[in-house]
Protein backbone atom coordinates (compact mmCIF):
# COMPACT_ATOMS: atom_id res chain seq x y z
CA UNK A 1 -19.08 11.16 -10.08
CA UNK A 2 -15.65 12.54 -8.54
CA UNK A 3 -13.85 9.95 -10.11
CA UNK A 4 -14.99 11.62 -13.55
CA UNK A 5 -13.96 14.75 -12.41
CA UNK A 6 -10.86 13.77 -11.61
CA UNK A 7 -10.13 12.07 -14.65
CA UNK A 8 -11.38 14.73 -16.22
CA UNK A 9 -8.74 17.14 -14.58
CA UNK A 10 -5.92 14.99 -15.14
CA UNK A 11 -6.72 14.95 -19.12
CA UNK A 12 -6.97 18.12 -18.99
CA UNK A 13 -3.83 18.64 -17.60
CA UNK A 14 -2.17 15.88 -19.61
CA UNK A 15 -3.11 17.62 -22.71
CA UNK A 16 -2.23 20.84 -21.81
CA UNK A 17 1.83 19.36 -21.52
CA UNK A 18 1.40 17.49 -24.31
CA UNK A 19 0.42 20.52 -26.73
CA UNK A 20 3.45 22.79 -24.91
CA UNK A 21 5.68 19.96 -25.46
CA UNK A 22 4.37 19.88 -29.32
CA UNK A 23 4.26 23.56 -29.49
CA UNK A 24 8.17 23.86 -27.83
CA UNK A 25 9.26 21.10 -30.72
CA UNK A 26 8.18 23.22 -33.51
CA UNK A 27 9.81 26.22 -32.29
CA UNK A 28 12.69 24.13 -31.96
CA UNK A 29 13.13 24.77 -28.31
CA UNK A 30 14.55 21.54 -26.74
CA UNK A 31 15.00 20.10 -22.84
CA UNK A 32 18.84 20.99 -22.93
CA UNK A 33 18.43 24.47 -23.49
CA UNK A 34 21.93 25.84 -25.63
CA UNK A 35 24.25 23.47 -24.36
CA UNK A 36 23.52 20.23 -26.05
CA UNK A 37 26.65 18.44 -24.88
CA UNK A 38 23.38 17.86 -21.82
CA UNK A 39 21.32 16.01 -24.06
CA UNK A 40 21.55 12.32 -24.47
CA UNK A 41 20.60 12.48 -27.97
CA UNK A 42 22.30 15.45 -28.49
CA UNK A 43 21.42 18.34 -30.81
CA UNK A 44 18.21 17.60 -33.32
């Protein structure tokens, strides 16, 4: 039974980066904050 919990937990948790992540991307926030010269991709 605790292991369910703490999978449960961890999904939760999981989840809740992934949708800030998602959310930051379509606000067009990025890792590298204004200086994209920081970013190995650069500027997207």
């Amino acid at each position: 039974m605790a292991t369910w919990i703490v999978g449960g937990a961890l999904l939760v948790i999981v989840g809740a980066i992934v949708y800030k992540m998602i959310k930051d991307k379509k606000a067009n926030k990025n890792s590298c904050g204004c200086d994209c010269s920081n970013c190995a991709g650069g500027c997207h």
